[in-house]
Protein backbone atom coordinates (compact mmCIF):
# COMPACT_ATOMS: atom_id res chain seq x y z
CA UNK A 1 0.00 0.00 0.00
CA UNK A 2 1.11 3.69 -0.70
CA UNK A 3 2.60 5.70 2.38
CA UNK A 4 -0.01 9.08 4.12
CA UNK A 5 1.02 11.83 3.14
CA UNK A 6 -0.58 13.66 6.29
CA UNK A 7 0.95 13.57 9.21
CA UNK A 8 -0.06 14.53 13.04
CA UNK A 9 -0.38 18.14 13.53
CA UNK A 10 -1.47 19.33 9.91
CA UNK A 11 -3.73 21.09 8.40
CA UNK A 12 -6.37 19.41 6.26
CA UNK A 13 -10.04 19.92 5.12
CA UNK A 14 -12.70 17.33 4.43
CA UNK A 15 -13.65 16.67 1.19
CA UNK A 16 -16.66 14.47 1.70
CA UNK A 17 -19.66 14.33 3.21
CA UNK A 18 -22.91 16.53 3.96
CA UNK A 19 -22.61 19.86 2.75
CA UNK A 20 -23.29 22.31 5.99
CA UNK A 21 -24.76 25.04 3.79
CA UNK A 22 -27.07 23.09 2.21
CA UNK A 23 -28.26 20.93 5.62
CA UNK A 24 -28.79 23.46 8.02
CA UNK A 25 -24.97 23.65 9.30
CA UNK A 26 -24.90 20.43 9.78
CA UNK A 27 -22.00 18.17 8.14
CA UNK A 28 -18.41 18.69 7.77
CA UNK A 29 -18.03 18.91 4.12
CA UNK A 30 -15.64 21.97 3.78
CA UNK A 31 -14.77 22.33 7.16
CA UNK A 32 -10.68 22.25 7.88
CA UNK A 33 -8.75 21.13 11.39
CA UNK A 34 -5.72 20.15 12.44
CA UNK A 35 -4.87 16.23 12.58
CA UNK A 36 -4.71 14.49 15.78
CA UNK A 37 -3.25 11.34 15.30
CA UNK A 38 -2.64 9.00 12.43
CA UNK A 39 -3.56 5.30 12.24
CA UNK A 40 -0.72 4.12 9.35
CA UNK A 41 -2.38 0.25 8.88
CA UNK A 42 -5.32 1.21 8.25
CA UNK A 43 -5.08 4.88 6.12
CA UNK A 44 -7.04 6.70 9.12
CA UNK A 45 -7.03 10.37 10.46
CA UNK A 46 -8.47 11.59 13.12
CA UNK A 47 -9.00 15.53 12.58
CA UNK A 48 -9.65 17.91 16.04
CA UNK A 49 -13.46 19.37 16.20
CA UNK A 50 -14.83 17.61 12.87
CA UNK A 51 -16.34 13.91 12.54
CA UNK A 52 -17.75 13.64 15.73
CA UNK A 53 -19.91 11.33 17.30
CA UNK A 54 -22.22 11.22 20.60
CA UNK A 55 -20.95 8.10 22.68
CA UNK A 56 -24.16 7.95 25.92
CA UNK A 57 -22.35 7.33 29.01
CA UNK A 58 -23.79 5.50 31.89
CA UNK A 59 -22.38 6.75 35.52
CA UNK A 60 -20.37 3.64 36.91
CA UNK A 61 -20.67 5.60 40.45
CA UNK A 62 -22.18 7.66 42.66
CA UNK A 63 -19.76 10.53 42.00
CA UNK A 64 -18.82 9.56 38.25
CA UNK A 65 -21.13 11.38 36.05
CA UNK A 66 -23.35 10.58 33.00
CA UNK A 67 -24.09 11.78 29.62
CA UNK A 68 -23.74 12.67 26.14
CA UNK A 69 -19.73 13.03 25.40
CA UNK A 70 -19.13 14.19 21.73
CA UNK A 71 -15.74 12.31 20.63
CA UNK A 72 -13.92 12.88 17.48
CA UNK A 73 -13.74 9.57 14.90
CA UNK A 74 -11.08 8.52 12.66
CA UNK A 75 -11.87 9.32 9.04
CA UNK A 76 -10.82 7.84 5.31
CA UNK A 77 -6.94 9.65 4.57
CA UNK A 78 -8.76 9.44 0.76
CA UNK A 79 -11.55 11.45 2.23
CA UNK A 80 -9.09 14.33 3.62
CA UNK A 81 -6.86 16.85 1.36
CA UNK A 82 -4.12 18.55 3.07
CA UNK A 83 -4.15 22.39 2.96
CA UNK A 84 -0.76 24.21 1.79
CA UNK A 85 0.27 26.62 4.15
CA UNK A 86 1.34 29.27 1.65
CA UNK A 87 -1.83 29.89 -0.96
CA UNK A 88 -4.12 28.19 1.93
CA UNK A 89 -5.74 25.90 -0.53
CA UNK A 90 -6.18 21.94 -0.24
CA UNK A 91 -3.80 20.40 -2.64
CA UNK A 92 -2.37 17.04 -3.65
CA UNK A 93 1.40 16.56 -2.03
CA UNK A 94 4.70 15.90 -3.97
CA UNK A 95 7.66 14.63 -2.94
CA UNK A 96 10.57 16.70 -3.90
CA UNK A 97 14.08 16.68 -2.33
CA UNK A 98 15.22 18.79 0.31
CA UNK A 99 18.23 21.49 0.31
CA UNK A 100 20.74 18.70 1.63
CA UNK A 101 19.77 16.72 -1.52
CA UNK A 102 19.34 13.02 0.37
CA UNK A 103 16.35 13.47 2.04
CA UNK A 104 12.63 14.25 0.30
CA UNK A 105 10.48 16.78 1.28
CA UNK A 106 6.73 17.10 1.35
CA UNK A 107 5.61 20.30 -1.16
CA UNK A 108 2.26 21.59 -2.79
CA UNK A 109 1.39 20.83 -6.34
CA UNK A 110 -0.10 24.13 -6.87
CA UNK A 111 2.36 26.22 -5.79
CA UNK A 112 5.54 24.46 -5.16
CA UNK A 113 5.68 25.42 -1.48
CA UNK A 114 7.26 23.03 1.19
CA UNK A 115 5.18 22.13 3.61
CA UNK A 116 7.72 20.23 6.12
CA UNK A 117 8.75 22.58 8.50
CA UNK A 118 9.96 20.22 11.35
CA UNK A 119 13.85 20.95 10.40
CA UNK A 120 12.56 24.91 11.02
CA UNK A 121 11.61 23.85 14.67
CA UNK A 122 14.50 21.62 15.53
CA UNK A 123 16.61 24.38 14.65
CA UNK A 124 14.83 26.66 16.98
CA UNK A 125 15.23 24.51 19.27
CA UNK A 126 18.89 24.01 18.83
CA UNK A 127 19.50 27.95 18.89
CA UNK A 128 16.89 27.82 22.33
CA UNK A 129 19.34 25.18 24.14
CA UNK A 130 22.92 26.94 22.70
CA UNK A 131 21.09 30.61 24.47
CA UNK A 132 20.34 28.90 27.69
CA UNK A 133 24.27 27.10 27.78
CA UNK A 134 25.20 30.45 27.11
CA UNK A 135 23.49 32.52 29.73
CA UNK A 136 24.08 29.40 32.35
CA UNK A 137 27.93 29.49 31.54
CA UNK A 138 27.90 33.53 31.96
CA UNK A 139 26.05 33.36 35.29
CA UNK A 140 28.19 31.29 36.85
CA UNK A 141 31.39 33.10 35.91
C-alpha cells in the first residue's frame, strides 16, 4: 500500500460528506482542522473538532457522572486533502528533495511550497538550548 502523506499536527479539510450550507450547518463537508493522530495500517485520520460522534455514558458511580460526550472519529486519509500553508488551498502533495539533496520533502502541487517545517523547529530549538548554555555558563562566571 502507498505511504499518508498527512501527518499529526497538519492542516487538512474534508472533502466528503454533507454539505453544511445546504443541511442546516450540519455536516463537515468543507470544514478544515488540524490532525490528531494517524492510524498508518489502516489509512485513518483523526482531525480535532470535525467527525464527531455522541458516545451515551452511563455513571459507573455515585460521583462519576453521565451523559452525552461528543468524541472525534477517525476518518478515510482518501476522504481528507491537506491544505498548503502558503496559498491556503487543499492540494495534492509531492515529494521533492530537500536542500541537503538526500532526504525528500513534502511540497504543494499548486504552488511548489514546502510544507515540512519540522527541520525549522528543531533548529529553533537548537539555537533555544545553545542561548540557555550560554546565559548558564555567563552566570556562573
Amino acid at each position: 500500500m502507498s505511504s499518508i502523506n498527512i501527518k499529526s499536527g497538519d492542516l487538512v479539510e474534508i472533502l466528503v460528506g454533507q454539505d453544511p450550507k445546504k443541511h442546516d450547518g450540519q455536516g463537515d463537508k468543507g470544514k478544515r482542522g488540524r490532525v490528531i493522530s494517524v492510524d498508518k495500517e489502516n489509512h485513518k485520520v483523526m482531525v480535532e473538532g470535525l467527525n464527531l460522534v455522541k458516545k451515551h455514558r452511563k455513571p459507573r458511580s455515585a460521583q462519576d457522572q453521565g451523559g452525552i460526550i461528543e468524541k472525534p472519529r477517525f476518518i478515510d486519509v482518501s476522504n481528507v486533502a491537506l491544505v498548503c500553508p502558503k496559498c491556503k488551498k487543499a492540494v495534492k502533495v509531492a515529494h521533492v528533495l530537500g536542500e541537503d539533496g538526500k532526504k525528500y520533502v513534502r511540497a504543494c502541487k499548486k504552488c511548489g511550497a514546502i510544507i515540512d517545517v519540522k527541520e525549522e523547529k528543531k533548529t529553533a530549538k537548537k539555537v533555544a538550548k545553545k542561548a540557555t548554555k550560554k546565559a548558564d555558563k555567563k552566570s556562573e562566571n
